[in-house]
N, C-alpha and C. Protein backbone atom coordinates (compact mmCIF):
# COMPACT_ATOMS: atom_id res chain seq x y z
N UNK A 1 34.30 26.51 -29.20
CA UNK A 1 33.79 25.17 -29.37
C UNK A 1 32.28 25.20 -29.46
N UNK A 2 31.61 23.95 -30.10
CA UNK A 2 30.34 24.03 -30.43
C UNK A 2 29.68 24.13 -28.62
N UNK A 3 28.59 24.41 -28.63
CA UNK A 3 28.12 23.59 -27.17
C UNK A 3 26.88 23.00 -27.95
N UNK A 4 27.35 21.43 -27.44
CA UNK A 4 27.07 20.23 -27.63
C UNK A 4 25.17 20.20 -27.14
N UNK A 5 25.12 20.44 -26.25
CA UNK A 5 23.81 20.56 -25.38
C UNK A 5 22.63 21.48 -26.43
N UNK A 6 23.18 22.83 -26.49
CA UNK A 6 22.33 23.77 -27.60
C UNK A 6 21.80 22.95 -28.68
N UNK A 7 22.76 22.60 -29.58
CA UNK A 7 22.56 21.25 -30.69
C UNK A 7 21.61 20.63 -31.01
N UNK A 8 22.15 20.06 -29.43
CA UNK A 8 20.82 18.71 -29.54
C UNK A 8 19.48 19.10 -28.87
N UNK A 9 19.35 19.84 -28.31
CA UNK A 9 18.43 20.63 -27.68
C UNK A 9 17.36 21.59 -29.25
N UNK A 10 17.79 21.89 -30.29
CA UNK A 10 17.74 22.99 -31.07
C UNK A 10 17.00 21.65 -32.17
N UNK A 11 17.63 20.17 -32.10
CA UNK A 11 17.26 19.21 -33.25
C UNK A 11 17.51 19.64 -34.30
N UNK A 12 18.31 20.22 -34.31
CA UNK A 12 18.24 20.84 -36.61
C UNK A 12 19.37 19.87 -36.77
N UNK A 13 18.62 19.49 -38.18
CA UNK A 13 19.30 18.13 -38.82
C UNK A 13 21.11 18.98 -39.55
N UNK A 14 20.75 20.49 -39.62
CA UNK A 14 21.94 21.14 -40.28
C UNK A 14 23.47 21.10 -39.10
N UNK A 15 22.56 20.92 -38.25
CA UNK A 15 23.88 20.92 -36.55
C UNK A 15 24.41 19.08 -36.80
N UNK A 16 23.66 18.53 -37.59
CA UNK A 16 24.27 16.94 -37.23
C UNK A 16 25.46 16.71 -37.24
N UNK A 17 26.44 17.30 -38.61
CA UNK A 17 27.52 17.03 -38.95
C UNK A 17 28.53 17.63 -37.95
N UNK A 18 27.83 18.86 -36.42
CA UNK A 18 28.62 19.33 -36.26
C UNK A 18 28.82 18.05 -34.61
N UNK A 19 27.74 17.98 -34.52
CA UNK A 19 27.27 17.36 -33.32
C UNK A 19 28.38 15.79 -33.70
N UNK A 20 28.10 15.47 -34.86
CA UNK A 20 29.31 14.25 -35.17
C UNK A 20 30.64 14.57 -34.90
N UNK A 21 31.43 15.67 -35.13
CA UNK A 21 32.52 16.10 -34.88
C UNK A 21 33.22 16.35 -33.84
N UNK A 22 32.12 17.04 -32.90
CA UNK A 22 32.61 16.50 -31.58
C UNK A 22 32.49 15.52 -30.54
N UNK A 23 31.42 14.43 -31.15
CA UNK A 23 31.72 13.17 -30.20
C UNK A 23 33.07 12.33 -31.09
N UNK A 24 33.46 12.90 -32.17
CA UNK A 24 34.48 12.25 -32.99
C UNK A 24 35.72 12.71 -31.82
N UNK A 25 35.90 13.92 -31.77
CA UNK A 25 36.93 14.45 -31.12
C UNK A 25 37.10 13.97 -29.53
N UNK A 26 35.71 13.62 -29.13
CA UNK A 26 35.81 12.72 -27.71
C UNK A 26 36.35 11.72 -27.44
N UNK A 27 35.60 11.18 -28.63
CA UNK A 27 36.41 10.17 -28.88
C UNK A 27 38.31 9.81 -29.34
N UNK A 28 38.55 10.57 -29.88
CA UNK A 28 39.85 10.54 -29.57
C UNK A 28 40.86 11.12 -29.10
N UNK A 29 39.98 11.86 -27.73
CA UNK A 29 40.70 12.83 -26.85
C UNK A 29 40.91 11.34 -25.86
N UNK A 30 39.65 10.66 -25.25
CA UNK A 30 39.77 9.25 -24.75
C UNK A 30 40.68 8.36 -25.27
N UNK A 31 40.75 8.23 -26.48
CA UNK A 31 41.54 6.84 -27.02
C UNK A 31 43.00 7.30 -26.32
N UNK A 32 43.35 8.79 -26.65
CA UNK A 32 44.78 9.15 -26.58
C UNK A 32 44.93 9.01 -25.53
N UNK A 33 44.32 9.49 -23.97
CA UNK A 33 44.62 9.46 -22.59
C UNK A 33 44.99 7.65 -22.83
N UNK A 34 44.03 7.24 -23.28
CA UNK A 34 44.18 5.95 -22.89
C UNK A 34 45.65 5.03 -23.06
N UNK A 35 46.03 5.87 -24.72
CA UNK A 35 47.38 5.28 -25.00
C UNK A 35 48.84 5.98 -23.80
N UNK A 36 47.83 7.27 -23.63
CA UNK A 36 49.09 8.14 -22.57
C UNK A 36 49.69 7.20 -21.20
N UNK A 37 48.43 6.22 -21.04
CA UNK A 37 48.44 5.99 -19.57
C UNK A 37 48.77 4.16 -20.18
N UNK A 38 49.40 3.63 -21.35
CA UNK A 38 49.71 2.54 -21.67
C UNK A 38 51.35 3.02 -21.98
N UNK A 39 51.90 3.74 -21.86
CA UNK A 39 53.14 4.26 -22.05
C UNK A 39 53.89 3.57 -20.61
N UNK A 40 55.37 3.05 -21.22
CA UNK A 40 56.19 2.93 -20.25
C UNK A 40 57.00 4.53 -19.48
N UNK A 41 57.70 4.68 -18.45
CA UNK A 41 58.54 5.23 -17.67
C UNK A 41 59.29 6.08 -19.15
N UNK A 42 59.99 5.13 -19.83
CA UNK A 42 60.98 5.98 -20.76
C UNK A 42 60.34 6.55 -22.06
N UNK A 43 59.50 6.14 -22.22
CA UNK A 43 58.30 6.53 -23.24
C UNK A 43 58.41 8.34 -23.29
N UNK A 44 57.64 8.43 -21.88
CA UNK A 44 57.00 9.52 -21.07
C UNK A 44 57.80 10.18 -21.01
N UNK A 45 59.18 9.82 -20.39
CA UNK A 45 60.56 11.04 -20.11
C UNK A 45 60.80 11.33 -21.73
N UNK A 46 60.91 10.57 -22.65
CA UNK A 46 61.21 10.77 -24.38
C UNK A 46 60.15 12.19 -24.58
N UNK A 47 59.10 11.92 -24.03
CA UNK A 47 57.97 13.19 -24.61
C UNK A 47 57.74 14.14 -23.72
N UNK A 48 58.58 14.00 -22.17
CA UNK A 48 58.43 14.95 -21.56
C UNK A 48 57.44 15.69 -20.67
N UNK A 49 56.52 14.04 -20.65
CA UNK A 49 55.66 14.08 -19.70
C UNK A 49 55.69 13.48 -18.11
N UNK A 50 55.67 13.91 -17.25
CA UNK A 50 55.54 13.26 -15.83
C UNK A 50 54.36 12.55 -15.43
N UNK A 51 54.75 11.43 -14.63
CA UNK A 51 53.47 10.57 -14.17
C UNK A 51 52.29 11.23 -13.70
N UNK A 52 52.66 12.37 -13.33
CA UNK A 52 51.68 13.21 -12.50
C UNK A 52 50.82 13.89 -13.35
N UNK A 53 51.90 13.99 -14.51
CA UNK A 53 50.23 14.80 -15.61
C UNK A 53 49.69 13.58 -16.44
N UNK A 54 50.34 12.42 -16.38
CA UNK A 54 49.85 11.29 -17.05
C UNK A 54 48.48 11.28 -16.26
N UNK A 55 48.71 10.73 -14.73
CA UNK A 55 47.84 10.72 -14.17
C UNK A 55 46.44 12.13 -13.84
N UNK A 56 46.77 13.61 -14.33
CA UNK A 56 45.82 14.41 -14.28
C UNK A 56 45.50 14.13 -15.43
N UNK A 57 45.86 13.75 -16.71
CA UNK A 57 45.16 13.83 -17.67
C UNK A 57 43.95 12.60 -17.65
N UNK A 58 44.45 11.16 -17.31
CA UNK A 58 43.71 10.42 -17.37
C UNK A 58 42.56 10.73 -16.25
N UNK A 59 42.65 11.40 -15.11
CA UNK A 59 41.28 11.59 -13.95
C UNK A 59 40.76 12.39 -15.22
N UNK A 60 40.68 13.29 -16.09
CA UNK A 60 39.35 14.06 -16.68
C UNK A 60 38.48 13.36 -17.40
N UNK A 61 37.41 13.74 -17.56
CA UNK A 61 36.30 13.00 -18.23
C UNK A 61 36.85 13.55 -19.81
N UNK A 62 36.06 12.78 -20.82
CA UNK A 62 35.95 12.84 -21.82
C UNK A 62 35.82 14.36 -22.49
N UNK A 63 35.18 15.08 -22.19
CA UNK A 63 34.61 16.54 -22.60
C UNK A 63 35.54 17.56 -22.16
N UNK A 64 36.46 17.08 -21.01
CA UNK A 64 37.25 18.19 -20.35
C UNK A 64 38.43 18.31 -20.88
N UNK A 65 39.14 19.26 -21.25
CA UNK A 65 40.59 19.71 -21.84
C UNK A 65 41.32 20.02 -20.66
């Protein structure tokens, strides 16, 4: 993965597109927790997820896998 920090630290306008890509991907690493944790009970058993990783996924921040 890029590191994000180097990037922007470095200012080269050639890193922009990359530096876009991963607040893109933050962005919908967030949106998804978000839909994970709008899921009903039978939703979750359909995909085989437990409340418990519903709930570890939603405690991580944005950046964390």
């Amino acid at each position: 993965m890029i590191d994000v920090f180097e990037t922007v630290s470095r200012g080269s306008a050639a890193r922009l597109p990359q530096l876009c890509d991963v607040v893109a991907w933050w962005c919908e690493r967030s949106r998804s927790r978000r839909e994970l944790l709008k899921m009903d009970h039978r939703m979750r058993e359909d995909i085989g997820v437990t409340e418990a990783d519903v709930w570890h996924e939603a405690r991580l921040w944005f950046w964390q896998s």
